[in-house]
Protein backbone atom coordinates (compact mmCIF):
# COMPACT_ATOMS: atom_id res chain seq x y z
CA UNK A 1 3.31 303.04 126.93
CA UNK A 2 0.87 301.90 129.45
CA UNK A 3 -0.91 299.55 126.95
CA UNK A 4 2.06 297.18 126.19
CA UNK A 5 2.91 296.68 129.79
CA UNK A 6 -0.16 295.93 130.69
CA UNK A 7 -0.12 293.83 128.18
CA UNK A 8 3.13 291.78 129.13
CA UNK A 9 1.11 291.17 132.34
CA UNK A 10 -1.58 289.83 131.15
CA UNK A 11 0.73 287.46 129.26
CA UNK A 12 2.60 286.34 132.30
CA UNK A 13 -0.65 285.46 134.32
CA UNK A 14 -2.18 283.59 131.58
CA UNK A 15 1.38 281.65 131.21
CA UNK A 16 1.20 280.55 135.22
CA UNK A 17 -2.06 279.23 135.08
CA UNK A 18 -1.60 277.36 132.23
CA UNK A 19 2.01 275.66 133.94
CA UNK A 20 -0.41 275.33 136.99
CA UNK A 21 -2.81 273.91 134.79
CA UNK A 22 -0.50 271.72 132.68
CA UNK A 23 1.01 270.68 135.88
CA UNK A 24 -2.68 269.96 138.04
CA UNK A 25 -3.70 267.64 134.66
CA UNK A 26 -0.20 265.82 134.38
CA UNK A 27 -0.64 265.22 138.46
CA UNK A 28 -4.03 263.51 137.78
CA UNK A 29 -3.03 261.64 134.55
CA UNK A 30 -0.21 260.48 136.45
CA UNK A 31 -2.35 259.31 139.66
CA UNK A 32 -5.00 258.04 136.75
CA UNK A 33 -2.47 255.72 135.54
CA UNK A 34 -0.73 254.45 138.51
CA UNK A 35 -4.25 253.47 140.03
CA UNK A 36 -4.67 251.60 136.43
CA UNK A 37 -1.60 249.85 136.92
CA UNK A 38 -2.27 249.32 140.65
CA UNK A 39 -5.43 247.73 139.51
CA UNK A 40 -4.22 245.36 136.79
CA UNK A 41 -1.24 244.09 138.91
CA UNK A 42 -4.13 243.34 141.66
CA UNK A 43 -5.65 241.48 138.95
CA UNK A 44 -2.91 239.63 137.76
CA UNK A 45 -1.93 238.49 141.90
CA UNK A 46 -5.88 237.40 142.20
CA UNK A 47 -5.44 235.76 138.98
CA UNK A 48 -2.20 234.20 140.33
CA UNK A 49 -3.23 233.02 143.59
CA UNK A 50 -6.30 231.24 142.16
CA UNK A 51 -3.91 229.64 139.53
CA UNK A 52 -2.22 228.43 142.65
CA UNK A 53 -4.77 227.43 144.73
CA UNK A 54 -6.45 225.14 141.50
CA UNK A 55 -2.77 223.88 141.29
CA UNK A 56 -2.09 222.95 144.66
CA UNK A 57 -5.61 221.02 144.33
CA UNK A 58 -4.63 219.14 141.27
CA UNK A 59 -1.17 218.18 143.39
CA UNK A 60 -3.10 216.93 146.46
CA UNK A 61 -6.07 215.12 144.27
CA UNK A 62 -2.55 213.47 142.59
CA UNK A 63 -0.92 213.01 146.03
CA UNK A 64 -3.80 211.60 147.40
CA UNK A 65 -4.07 208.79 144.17
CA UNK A 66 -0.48 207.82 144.57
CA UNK A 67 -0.52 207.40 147.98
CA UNK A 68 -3.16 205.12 148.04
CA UNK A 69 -1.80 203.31 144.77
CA UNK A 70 1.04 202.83 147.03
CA UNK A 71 -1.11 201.74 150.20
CA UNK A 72 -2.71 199.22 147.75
CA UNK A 73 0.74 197.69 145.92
CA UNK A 74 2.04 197.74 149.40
CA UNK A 75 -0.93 195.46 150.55
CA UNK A 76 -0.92 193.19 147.62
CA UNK A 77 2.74 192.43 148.74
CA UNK A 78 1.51 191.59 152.16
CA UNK A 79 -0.69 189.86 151.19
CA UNK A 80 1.27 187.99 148.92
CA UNK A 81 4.55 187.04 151.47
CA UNK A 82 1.69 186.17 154.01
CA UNK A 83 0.40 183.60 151.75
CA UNK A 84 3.76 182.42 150.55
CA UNK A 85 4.71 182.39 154.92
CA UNK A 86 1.58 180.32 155.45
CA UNK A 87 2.57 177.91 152.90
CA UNK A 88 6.28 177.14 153.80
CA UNK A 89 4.44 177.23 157.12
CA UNK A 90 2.12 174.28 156.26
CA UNK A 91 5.10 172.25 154.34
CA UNK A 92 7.27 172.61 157.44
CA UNK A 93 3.85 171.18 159.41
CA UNK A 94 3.78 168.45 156.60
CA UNK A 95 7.37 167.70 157.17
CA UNK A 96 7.23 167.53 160.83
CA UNK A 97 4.17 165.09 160.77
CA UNK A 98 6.19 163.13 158.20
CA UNK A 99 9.51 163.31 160.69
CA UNK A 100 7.08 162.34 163.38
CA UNK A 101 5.77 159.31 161.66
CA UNK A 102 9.34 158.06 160.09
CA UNK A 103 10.01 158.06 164.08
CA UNK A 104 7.19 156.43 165.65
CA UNK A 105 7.69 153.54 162.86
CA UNK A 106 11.42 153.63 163.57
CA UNK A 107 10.30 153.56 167.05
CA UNK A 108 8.56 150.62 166.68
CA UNK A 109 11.19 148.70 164.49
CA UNK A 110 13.50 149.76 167.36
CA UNK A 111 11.45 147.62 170.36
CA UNK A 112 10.95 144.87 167.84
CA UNK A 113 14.48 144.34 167.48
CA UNK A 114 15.54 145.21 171.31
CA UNK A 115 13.14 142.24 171.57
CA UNK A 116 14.58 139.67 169.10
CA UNK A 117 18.21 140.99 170.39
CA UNK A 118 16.81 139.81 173.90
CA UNK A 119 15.98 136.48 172.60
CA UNK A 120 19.55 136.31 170.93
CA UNK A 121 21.37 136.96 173.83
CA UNK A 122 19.12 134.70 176.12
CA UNK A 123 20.07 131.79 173.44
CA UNK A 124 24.36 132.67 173.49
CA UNK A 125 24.00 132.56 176.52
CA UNK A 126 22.76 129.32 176.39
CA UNK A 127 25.11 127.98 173.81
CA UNK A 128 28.33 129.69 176.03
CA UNK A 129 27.46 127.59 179.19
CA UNK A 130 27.71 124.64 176.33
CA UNK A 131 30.77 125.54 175.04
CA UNK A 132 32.01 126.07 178.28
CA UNK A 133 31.16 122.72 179.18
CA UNK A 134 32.47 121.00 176.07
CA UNK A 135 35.87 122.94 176.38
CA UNK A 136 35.76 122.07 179.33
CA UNK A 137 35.88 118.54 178.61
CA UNK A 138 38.14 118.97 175.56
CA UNK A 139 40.82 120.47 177.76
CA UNK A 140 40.69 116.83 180.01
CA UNK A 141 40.55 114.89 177.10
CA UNK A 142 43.74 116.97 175.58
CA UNK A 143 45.32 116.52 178.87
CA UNK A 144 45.14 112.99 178.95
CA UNK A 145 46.52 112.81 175.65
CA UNK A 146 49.48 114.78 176.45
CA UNK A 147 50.19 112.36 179.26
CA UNK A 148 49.91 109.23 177.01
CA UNK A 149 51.87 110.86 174.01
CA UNK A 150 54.74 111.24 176.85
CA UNK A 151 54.53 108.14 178.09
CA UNK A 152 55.06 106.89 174.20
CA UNK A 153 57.27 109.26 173.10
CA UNK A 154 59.58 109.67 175.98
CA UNK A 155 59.48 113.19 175.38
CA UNK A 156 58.46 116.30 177.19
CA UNK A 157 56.10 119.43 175.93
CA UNK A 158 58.65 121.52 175.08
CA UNK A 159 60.96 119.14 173.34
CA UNK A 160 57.65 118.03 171.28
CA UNK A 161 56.67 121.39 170.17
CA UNK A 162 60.57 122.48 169.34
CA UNK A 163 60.56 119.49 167.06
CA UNK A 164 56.63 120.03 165.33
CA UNK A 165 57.87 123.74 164.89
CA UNK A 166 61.34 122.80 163.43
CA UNK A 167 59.14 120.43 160.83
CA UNK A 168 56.46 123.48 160.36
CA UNK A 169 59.36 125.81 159.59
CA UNK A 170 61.07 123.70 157.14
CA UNK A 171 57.75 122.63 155.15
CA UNK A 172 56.68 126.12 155.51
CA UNK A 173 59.86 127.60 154.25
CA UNK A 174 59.44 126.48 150.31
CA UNK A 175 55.88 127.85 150.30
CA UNK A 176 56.80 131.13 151.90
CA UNK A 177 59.57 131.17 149.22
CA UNK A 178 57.20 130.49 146.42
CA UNK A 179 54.70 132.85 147.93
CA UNK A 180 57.54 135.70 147.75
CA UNK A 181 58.32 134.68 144.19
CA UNK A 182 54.79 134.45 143.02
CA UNK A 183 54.13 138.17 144.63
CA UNK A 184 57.02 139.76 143.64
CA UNK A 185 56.50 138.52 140.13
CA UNK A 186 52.93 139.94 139.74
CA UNK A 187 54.16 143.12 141.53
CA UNK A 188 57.03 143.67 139.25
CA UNK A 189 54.79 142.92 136.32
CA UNK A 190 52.38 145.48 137.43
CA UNK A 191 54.20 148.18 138.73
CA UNK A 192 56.63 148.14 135.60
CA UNK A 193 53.91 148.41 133.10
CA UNK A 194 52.08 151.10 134.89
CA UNK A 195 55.41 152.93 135.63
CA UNK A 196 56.59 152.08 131.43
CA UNK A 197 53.23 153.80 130.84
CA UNK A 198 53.77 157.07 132.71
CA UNK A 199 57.50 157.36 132.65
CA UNK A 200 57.03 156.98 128.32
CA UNK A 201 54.31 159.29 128.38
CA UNK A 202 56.50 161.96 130.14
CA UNK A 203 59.71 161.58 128.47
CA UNK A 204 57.65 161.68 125.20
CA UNK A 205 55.98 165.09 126.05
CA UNK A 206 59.32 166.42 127.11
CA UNK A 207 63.13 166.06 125.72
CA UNK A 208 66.00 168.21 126.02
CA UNK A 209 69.57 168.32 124.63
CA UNK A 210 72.52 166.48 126.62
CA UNK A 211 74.80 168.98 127.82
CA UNK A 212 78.28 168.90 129.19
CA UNK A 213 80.16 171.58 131.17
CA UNK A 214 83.85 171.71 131.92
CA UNK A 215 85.29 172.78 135.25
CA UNK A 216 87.87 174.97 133.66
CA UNK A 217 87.55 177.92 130.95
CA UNK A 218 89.49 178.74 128.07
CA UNK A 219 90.34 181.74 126.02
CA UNK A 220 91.81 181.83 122.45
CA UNK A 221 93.84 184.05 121.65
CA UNK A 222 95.26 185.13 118.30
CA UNK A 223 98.96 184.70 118.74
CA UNK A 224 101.41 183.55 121.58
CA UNK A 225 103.04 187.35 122.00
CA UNK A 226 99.42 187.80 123.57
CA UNK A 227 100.60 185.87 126.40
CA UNK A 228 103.06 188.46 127.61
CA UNK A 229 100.96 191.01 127.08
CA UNK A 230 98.36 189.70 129.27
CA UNK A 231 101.21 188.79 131.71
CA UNK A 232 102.69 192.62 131.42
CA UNK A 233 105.43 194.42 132.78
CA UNK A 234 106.53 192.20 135.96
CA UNK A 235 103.35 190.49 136.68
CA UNK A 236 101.34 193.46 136.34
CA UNK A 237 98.48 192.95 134.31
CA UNK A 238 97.83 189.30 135.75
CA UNK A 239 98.11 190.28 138.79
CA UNK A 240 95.64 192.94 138.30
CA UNK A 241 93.22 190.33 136.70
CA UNK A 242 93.59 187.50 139.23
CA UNK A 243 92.89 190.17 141.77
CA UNK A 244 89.51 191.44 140.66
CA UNK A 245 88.43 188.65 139.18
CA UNK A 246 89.63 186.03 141.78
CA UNK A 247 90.31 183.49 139.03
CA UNK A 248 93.83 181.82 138.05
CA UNK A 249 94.98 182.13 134.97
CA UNK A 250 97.63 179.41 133.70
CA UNK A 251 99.78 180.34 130.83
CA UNK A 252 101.78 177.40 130.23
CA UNK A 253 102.75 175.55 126.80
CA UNK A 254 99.42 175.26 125.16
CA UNK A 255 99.63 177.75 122.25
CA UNK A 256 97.44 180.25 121.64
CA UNK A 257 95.09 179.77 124.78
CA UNK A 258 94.93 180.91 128.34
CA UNK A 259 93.35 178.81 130.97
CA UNK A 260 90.86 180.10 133.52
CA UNK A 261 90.99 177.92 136.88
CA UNK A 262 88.71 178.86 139.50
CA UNK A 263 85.96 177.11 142.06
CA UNK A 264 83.46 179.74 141.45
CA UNK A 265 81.93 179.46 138.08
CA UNK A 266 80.49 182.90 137.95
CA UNK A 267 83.85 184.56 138.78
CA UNK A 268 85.18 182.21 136.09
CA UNK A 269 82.90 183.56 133.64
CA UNK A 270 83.30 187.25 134.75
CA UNK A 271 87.66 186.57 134.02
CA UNK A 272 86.29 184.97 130.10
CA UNK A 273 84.40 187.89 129.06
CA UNK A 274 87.13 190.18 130.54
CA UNK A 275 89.56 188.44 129.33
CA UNK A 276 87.92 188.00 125.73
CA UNK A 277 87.27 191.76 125.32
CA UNK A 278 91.16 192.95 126.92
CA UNK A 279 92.45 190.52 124.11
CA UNK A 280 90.35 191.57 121.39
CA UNK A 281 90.82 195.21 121.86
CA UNK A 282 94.49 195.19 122.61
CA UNK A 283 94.61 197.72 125.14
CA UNK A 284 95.52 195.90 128.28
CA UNK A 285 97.33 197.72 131.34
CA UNK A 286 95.61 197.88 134.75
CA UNK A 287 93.25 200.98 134.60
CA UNK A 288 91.61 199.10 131.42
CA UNK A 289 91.02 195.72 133.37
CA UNK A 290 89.13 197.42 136.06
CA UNK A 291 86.73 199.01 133.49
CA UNK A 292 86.60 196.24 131.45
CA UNK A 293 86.36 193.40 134.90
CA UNK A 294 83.51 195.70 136.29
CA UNK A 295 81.61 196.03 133.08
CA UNK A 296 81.91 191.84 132.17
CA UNK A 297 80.43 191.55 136.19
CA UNK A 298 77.36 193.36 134.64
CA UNK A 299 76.79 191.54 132.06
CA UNK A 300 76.89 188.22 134.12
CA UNK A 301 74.78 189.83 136.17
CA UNK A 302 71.94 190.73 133.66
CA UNK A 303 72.67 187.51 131.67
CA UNK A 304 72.24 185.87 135.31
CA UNK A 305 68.85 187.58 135.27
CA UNK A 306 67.65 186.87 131.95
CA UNK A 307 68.21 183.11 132.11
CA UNK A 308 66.30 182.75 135.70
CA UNK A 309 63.21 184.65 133.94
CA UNK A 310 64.10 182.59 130.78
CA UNK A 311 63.71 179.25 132.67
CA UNK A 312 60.38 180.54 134.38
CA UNK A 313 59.10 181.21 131.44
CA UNK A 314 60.04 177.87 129.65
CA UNK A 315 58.40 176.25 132.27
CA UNK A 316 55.45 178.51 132.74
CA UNK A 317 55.19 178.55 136.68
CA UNK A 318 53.84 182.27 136.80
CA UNK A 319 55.52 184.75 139.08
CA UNK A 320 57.81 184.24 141.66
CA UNK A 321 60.36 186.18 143.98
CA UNK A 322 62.96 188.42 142.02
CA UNK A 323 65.64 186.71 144.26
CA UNK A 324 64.75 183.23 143.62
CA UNK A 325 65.06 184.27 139.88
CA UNK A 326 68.45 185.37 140.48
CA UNK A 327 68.94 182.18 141.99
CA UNK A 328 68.13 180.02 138.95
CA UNK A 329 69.89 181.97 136.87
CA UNK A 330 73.04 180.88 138.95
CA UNK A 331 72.27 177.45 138.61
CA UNK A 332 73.18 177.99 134.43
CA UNK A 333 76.85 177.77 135.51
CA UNK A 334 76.35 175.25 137.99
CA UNK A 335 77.38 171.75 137.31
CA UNK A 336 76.81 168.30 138.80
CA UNK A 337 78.76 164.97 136.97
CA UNK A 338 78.86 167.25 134.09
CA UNK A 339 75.04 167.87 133.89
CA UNK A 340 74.03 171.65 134.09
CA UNK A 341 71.90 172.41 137.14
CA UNK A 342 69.70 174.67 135.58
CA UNK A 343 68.87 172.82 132.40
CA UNK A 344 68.72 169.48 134.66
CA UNK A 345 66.03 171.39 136.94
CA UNK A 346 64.07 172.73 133.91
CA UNK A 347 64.04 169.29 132.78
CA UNK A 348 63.13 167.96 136.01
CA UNK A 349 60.18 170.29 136.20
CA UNK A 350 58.72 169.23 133.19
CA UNK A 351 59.28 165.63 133.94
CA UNK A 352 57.46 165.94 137.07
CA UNK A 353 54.75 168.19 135.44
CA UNK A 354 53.91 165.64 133.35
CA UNK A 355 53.71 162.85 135.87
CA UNK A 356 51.44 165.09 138.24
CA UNK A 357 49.15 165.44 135.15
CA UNK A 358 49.03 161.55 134.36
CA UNK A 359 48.01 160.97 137.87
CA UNK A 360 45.41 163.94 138.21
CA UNK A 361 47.79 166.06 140.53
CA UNK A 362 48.50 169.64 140.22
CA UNK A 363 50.70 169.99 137.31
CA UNK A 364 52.17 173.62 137.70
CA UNK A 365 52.71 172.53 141.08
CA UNK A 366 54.60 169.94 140.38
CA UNK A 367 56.72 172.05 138.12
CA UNK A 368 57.32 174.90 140.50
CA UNK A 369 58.92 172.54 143.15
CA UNK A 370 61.06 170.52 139.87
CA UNK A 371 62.47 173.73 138.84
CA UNK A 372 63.33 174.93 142.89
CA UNK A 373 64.25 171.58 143.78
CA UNK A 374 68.28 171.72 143.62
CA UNK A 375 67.79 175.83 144.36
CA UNK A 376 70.10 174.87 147.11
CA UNK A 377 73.09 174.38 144.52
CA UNK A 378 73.69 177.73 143.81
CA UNK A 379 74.96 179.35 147.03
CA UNK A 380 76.09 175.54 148.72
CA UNK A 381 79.63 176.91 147.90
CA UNK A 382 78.72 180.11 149.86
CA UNK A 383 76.65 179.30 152.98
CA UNK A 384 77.15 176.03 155.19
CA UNK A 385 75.25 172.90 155.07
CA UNK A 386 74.49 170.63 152.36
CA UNK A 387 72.45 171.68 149.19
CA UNK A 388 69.23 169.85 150.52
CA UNK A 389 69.27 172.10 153.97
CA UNK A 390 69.95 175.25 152.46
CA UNK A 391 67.03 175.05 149.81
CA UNK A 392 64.55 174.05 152.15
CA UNK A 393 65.46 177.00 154.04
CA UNK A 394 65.68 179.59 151.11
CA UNK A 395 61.74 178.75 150.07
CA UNK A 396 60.75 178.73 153.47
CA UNK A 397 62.34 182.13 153.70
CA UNK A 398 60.31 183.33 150.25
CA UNK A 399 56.84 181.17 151.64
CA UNK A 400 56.53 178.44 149.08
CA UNK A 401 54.26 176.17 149.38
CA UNK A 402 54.61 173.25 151.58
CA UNK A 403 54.87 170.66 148.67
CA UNK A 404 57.67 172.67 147.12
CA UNK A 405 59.25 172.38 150.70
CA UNK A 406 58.85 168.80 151.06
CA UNK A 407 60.26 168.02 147.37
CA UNK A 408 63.18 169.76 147.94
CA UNK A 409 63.71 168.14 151.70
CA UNK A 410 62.70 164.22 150.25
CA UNK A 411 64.70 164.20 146.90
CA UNK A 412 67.48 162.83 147.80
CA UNK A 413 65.53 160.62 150.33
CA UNK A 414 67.11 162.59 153.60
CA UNK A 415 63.46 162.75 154.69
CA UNK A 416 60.32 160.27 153.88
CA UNK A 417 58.35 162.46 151.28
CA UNK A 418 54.89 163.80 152.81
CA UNK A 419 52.93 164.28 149.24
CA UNK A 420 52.49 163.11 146.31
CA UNK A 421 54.08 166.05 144.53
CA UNK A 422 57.58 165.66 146.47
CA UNK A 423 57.63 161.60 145.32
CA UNK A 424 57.14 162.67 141.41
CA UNK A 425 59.91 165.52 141.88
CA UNK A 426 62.29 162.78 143.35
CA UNK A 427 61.37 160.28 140.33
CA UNK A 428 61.66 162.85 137.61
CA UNK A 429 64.95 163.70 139.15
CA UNK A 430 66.31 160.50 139.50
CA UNK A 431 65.06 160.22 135.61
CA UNK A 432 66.93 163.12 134.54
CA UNK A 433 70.18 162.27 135.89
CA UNK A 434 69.86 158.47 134.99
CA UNK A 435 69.35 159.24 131.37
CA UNK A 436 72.43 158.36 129.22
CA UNK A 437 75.09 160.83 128.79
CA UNK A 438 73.46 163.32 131.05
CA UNK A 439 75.82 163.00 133.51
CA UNK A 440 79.87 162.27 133.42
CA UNK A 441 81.92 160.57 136.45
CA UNK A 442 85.57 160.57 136.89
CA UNK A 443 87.62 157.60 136.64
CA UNK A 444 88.36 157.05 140.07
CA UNK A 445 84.56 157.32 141.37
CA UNK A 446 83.84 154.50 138.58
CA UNK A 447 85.88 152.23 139.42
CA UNK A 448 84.78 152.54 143.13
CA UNK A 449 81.10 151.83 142.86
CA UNK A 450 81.83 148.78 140.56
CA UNK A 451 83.96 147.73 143.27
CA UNK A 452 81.95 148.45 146.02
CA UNK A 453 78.85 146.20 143.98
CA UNK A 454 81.12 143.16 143.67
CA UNK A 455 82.16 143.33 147.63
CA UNK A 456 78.81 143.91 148.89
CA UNK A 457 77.60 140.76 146.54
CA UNK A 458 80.49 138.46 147.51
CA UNK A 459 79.75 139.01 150.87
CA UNK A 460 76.50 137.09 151.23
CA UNK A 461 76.49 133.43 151.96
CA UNK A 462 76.41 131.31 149.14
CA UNK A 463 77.79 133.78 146.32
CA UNK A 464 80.67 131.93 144.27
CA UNK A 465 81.77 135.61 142.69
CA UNK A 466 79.86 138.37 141.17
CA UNK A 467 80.37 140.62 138.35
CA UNK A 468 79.42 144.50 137.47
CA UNK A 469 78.35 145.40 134.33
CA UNK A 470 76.42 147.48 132.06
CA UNK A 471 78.43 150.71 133.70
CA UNK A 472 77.54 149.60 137.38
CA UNK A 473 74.05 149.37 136.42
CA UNK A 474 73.74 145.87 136.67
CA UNK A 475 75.08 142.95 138.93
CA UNK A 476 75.66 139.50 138.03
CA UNK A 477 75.50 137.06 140.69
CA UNK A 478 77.04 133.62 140.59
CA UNK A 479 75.71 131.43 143.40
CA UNK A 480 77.03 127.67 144.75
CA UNK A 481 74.66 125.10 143.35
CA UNK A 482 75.13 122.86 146.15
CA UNK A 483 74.58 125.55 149.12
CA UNK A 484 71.79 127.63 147.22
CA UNK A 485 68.68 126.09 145.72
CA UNK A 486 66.29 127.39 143.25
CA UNK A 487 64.36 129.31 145.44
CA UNK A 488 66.90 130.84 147.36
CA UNK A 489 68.27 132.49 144.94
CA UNK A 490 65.33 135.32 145.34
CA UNK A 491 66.27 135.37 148.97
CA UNK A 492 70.23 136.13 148.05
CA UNK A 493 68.66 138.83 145.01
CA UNK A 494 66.43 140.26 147.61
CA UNK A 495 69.23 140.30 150.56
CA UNK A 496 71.81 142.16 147.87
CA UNK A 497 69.41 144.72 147.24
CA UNK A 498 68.64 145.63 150.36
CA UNK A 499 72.63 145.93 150.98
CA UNK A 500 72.87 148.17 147.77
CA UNK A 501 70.79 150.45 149.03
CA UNK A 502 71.88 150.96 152.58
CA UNK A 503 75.43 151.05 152.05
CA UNK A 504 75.73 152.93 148.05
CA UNK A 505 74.51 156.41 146.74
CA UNK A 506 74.42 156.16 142.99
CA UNK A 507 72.26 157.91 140.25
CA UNK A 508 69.22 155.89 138.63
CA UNK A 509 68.72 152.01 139.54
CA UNK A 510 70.70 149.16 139.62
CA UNK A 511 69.50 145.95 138.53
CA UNK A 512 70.46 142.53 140.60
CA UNK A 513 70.47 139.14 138.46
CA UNK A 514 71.19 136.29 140.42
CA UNK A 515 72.21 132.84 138.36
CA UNK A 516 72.34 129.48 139.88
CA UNK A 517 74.27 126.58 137.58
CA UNK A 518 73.60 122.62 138.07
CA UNK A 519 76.90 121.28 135.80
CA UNK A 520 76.31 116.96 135.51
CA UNK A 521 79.50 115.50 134.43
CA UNK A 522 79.81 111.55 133.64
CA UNK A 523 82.64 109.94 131.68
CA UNK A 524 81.70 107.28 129.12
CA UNK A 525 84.60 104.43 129.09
């Protein structure tokens, strides 16, 4: 029994000193290795830092090259703008000593001619005291004269020189005449063909349709019973329409129509479309003509719009203030003699457009103050003051420019036009409105002017009768043979034109023919 455990012992001592000496060699394998690895990652850091150190000596032998690259560029550009500074410096010396010369020549011009100029005065002076002397001499010789002329005569200084200048005035007289009539004849001849020329070229390069506008507006309607309808139950319904529309409507005997009578032509419109759609529809009682009023005041409205942006861009001035737009599109139910505003401003603008471009002035200029030049027309029936004032103070309130001002203060020749543009704008206005059947007149206004021409004619000195003709556009002057001579009759033609035009406001020109008749009568017996 002793044997075995004995044995077992044995077993278990030989077991602990081979852990021990398992454990002892892993210990020293384990130290063994970590001083290899110690040893290679010392390597690899030596290895490293000499990497770096031959790096960082590459990058300063590089640094080192650049910089003094650099150092050399840098001098070569000295170098250079030193030797392009010396050489402006030394044509600036070269100048100078040029300037210098130029002067000292000048210089010496200058003392030559202070000397001649010396000698000059020395001899006027000389050649005053002479003159003195003879005018002197002159004025005792004249005087003596004067007394022996009076002694002759009988007649005193003043009485002599009343009668030489009575003589001088009544020689002088036909040759001032003839000089009149010889100067007005080449100016006429000039001016019209250069005026022909440009007023042809413009019309050519621009026409536009004649177009009427009545005062009043009618609506058709499809049967007479319409009438009470629209009239209603007591006075209702027109009522109700006159009210919001502040238009009158006259039913009266024409059949099938309703008249629309009213100052303001945009109201006037508003009623027609109103009107127009209440009739077409049938439905017409109070609560309907509000709806329908309201919604035909929008449409003006927009079509007001539309036609101010349409006549911008027909005439191609660019952009411009939205309330000026709304302006011009007021003018399209705005009449004057018949003649639409708006169309007769569009036409205006290219009128003057064309002139300014003729003459070498600013054409879209020229067009912007045509087309804003009766701008004044659409509110005159609104705000105080004549059409003129209240433009001129609508585009100052929008900045315009100061030719669009001036056109629209000179057109009507309230104020003497400051540019060029403004005098173009007042021709191709006067144009436009003096082109046939642009413009209509009433009966009574006719009849006026031609009588107003025949009393300003007759009332010149001289004039047998007179006679208006060609629609006012022309008067026909009869003169006395015996009291007006041939000459004189440009004196009477120029006197009657100058009355015209002070005392008569009329569209376009009116022409002034003056005719002088000799009659010889002998009988035979």
């Amino acid at each position: 029994m002793l044997l075995p455990v004995a044995f077992n012992g044995l077993e278990i001592i030989i077991s602990v000193l081979l852990g021990v000496l398992g454990f002892a060699v892993g210990y020293f394998v384990r130290v063994w290795q970590r001083e290899k690895s110690l040893r290679a990652t010392k390597e690899l850091a030596e290895k490293i830092v000499e990497d770096g150190k031959k790096e960082a000596e590459k990058s300063k032998r590089e640094s080192v090259l650049e910089a003094k690259q650099e150092i050399f560029a840098l001098r070569k550009e000295f170098d250079n703008d030193m030797r392009e500074r010396r050489q402006v410096v030394l044509n600036l010396e070269n100048k100078v000593s040029q300037r210098e010369d130029t002067l000292n020549r000048r210089a010496l011009h200058l003392d030559k001619r202070e000397e001649t100029l010396a000698l000059r005065e020395e001899k006027l002076e000389e050649k005053r005291e002479s003159l003195e002397q003879l005018n002197s001499k002159a004025e005792e010789v004249l005087k003596e004269q004067e007394e022996k002329l009076m002694e002759i005569s009988g007649l005193s200084v003043d009485q002599a020189k009343d009668i030489i200048m009575s003589r001088v005035k009544e020689s002088m007289s036909d040759e001032i005449a003839n000089y009149i009539k010889d100067e007005e004849e080449r100016a006429k001849n000039e001016v019209q063909a250069r005026s022909k020329q440009l007023l042809s070229l413009a019309i050519q390069k621009y026409a536009s349709e004649t177009t009427t506008e009545r005062t009043v507006s009618v609506v058709d309607l499809p049967n007479d019973e319409m009438k009470g309808r629209i009239i209603g139950r007591e006075g209702r319904n027109i009522r109700t329409i006159e009210a919001l529309t502040g238009v009158d409507l006259i039913i009266d005997d024409t059949p099938e129509a309703v008249v629309l009578s009213g100052f303001d032509p945009i109201r006037r419109e508003i009623a027609k479309r109103a009107l127009s759609t209440l009739v077409s529809d049938g439905r017409i009682h109070p609560g309907r003509i509000e709806e329908v009023v309201e919604k035909a005041r929008v449409e003006v409205d927009m079509f007001i719009r539309e036609a101010g942006e349409d006549a911008i861009f027909k005439v191609g001035i660019g952009r411009i203030h939205p309330d000026l737009v709304k302006l011009l599109g007021r003018l399209s139910f705005r009449t004057s003699y018949g003649q639409n505003v708006l169309k007769h401003s569009i036409e205006t603008a290219f009128l003057a457009g064309k002139l300014a471009a003729e003459i070498g002035e600013d054409e879209m200029l020229a067009r912007r103050a045509g087309l804003l030049h009766d701008i004044g027309k659409a509110v005159d029936h609104e705000v105080e003051g004549g059409h003129v004032e209240i433009g001129v103070n609508i585009v100052n309130r929008y900045k315009e420019p100061k030719e669009v001002v001036d056109a629209i203060a000179s057109h009507h020749g309230d104020k003497d036009a400051e540019s060029i543009i403004a005098v173009l704008v007042a021709a191709a206005d006067a144009l436009s409105a003096a082109r046939p059947g642009a413009r209509s007149e009433s009966m009574e206004n006719y009849i006026k002017r031609l009588e107003q021409l025949e009393a300003i004619s007759n009332e010149i000195p001289g004039v047998e009768r007179s006679y208006a003709i060609q629609a006012g556009r022309e008067i026909r002057v009869l003169v006395k043979a015996e009291q007006i001579d041939d000459l004189s009759t440009f004196k009477v033609a120029r006197q009657i034109k100058e009355q015209i035009e002070e005392k008569m406001t009329y569209p376009g020109t009116i022409k002034v023919t003056v005719i002088r008749e000799t009659r010889a009568t002998d009988i035979a017996k």
